[in-house]
N, C-alpha and C. Protein backbone atom coordinates (compact mmCIF):
# COMPACT_ATOMS: atom_id res chain seq x y z
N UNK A 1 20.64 -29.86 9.86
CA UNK A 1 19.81 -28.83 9.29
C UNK A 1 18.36 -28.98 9.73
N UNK A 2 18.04 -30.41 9.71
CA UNK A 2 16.29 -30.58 10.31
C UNK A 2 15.80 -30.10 11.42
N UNK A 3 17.23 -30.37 12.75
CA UNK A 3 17.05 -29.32 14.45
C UNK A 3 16.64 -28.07 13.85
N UNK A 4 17.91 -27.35 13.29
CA UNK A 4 17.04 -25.60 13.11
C UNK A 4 16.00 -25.56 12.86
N UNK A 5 15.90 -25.45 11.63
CA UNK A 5 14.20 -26.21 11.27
C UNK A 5 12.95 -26.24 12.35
N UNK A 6 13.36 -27.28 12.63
CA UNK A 6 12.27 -27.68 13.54
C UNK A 6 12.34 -26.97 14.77
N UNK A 7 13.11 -26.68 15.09
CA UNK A 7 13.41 -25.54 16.61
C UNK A 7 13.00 -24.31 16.02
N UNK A 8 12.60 -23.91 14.99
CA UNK A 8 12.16 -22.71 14.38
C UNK A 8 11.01 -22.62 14.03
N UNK A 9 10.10 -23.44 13.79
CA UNK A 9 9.21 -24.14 13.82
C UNK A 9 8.46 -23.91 15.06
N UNK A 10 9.17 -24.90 16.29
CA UNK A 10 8.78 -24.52 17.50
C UNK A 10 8.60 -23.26 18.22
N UNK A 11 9.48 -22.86 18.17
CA UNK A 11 9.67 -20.88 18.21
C UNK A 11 8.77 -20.42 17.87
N UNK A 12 8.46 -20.63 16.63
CA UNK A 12 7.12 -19.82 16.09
C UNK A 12 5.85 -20.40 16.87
N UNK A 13 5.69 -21.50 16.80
CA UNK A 13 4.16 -22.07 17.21
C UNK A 13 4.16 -21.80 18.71
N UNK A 14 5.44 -21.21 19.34
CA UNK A 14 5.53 -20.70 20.96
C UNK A 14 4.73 -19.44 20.90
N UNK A 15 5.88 -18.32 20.11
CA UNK A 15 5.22 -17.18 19.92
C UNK A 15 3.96 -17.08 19.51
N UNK A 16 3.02 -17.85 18.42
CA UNK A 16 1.79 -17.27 18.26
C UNK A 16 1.05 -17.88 19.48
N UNK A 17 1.06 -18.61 20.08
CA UNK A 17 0.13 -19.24 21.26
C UNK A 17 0.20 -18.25 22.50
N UNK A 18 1.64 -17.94 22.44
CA UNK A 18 1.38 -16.85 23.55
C UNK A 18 1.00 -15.14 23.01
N UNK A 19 1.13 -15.02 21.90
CA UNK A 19 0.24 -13.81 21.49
C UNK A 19 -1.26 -14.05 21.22
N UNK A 20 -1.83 -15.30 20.71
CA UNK A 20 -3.01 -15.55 21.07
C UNK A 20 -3.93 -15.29 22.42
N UNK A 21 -2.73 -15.99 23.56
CA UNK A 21 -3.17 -15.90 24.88
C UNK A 21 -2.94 -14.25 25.19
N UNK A 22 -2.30 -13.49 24.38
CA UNK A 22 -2.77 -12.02 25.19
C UNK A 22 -3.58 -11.43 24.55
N UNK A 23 -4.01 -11.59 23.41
CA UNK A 23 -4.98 -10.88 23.06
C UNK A 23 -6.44 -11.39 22.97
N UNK A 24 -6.57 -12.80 23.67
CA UNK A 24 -7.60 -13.29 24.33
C UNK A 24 -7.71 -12.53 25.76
N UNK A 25 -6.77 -12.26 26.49
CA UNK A 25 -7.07 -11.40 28.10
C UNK A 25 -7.37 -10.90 27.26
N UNK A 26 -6.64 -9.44 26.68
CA UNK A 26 -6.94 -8.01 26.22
C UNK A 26 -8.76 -7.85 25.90
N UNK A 27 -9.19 -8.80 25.29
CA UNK A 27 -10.58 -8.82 24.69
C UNK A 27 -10.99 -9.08 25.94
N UNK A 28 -11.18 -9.86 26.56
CA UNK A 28 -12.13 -10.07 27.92
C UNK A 28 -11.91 -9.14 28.70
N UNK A 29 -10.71 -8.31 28.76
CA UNK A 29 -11.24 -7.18 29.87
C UNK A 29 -11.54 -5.89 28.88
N UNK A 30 -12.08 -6.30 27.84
CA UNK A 30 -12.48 -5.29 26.67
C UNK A 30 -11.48 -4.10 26.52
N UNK A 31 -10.02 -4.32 26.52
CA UNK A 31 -9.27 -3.23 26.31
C UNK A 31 -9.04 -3.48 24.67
N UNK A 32 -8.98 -4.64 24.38
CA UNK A 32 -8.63 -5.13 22.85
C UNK A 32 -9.85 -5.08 21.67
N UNK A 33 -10.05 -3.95 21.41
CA UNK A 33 -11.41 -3.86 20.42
C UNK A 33 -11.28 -4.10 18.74
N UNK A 34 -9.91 -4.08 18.24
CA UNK A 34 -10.22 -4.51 16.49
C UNK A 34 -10.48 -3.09 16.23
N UNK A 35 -10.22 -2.99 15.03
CA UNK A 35 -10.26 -1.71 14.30
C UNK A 35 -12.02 -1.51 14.01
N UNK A 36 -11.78 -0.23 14.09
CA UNK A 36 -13.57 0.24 13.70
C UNK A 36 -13.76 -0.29 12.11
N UNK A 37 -14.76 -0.27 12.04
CA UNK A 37 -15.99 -0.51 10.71
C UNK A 37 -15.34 0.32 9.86
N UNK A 38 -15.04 0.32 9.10
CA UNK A 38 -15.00 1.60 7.85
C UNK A 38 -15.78 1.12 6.43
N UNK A 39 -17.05 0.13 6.45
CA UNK A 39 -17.57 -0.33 5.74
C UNK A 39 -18.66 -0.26 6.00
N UNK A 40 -20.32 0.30 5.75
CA UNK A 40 -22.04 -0.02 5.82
C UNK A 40 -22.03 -0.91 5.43
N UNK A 41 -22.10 -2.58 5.55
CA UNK A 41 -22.64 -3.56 4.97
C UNK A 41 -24.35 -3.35 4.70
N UNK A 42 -25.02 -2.21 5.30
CA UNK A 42 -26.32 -2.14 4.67
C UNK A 42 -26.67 -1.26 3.27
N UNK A 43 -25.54 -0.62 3.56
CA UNK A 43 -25.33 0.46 2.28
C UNK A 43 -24.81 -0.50 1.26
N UNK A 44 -24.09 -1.54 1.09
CA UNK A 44 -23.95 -2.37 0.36
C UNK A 44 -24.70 -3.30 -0.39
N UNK A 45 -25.59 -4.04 0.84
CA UNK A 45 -26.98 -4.57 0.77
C UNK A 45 -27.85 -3.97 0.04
N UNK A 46 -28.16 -2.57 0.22
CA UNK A 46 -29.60 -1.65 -0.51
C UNK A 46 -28.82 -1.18 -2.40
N UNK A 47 -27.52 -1.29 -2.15
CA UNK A 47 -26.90 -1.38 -3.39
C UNK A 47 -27.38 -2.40 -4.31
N UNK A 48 -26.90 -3.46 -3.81
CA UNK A 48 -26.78 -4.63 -4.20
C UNK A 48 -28.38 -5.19 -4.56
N UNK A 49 -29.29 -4.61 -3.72
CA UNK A 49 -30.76 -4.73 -4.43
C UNK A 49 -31.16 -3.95 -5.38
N UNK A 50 -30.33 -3.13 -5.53
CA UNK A 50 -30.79 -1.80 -6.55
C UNK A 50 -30.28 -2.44 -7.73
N UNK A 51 -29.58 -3.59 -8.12
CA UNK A 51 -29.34 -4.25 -9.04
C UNK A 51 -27.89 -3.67 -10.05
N UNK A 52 -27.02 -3.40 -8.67
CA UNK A 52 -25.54 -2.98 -8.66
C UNK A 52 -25.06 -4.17 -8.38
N UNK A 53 -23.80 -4.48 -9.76
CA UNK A 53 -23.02 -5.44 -9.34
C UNK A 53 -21.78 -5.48 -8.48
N UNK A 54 -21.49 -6.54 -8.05
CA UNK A 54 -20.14 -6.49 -6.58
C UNK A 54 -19.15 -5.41 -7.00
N UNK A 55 -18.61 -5.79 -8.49
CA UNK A 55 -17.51 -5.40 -8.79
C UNK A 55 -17.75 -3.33 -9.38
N UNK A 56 -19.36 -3.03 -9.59
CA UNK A 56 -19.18 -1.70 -9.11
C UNK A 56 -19.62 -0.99 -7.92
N UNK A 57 -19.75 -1.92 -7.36
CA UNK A 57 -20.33 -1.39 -5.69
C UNK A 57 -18.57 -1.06 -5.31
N UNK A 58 -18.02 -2.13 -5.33
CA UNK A 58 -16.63 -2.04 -4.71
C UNK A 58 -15.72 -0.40 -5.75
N UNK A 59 -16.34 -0.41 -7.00
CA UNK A 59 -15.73 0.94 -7.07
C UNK A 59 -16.25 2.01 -6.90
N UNK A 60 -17.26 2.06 -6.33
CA UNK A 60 -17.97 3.34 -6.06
C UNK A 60 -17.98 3.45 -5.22
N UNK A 61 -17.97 2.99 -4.13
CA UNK A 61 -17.12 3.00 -2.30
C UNK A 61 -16.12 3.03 -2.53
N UNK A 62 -14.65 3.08 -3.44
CA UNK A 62 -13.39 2.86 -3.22
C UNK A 62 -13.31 1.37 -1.87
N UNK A 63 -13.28 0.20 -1.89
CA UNK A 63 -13.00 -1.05 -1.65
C UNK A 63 -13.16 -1.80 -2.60
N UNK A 64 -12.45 -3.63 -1.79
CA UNK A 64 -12.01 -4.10 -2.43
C UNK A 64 -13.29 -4.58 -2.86
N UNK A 65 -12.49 -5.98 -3.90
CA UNK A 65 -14.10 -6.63 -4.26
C UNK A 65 -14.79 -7.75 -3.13
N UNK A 66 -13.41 -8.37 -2.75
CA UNK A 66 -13.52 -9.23 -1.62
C UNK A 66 -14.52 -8.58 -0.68
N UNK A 67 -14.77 -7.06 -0.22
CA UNK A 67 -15.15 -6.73 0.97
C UNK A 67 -16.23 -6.62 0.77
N UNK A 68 -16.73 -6.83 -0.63
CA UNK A 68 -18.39 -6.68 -0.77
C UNK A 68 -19.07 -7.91 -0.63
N UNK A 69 -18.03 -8.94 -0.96
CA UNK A 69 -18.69 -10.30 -1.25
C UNK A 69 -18.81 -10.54 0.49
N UNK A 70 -17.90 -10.41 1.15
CA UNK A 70 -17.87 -10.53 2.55
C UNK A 70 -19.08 -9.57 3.40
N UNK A 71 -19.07 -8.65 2.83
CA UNK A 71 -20.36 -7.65 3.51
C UNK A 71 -21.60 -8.52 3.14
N UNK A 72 -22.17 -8.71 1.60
CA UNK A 72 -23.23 -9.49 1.28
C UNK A 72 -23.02 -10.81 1.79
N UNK A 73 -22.27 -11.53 2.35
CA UNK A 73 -22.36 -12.79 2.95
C UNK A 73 -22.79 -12.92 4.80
N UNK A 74 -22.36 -11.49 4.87
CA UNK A 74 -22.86 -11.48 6.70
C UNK A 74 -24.38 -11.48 7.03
């Protein structure tokens, strides 16, 4: 039972290294760009000085709460 396992194991840590390695090319010949922004982290920021807390910034943009704490941390 430990071979499968571990041969499955291996399998996997094959596959992500070689999907790593293509979407490292893809980015260097800039075909691989990541999804657009759908967040102002400054619109968040000028919120967030206006003395709006995370958790209603995140409902008054519809996002999460995580994405505010992550916007105010960049």
């Amino acid at each position: 039972m430990r071979n499968k396992a571990s041969a499955s194991t291996r399998s996997n840590q094959t596959y992500l290294n070689v999907l790593r390695k293509i979407c490292a090319d893809a980015k260097a010949r800039g075909v691989y760009k990541g999804r657009k922004a759908t967040i102002d982290p400054e619109k968040i920021r000028k919120m967030k000085a206006g003395g709006i807390g995370p958790s209603a910034i995140a409902k008054a943009l519809k996002i999460g709460r995580a994405s505010v704490y992550r916007a105010l941390g960049s």
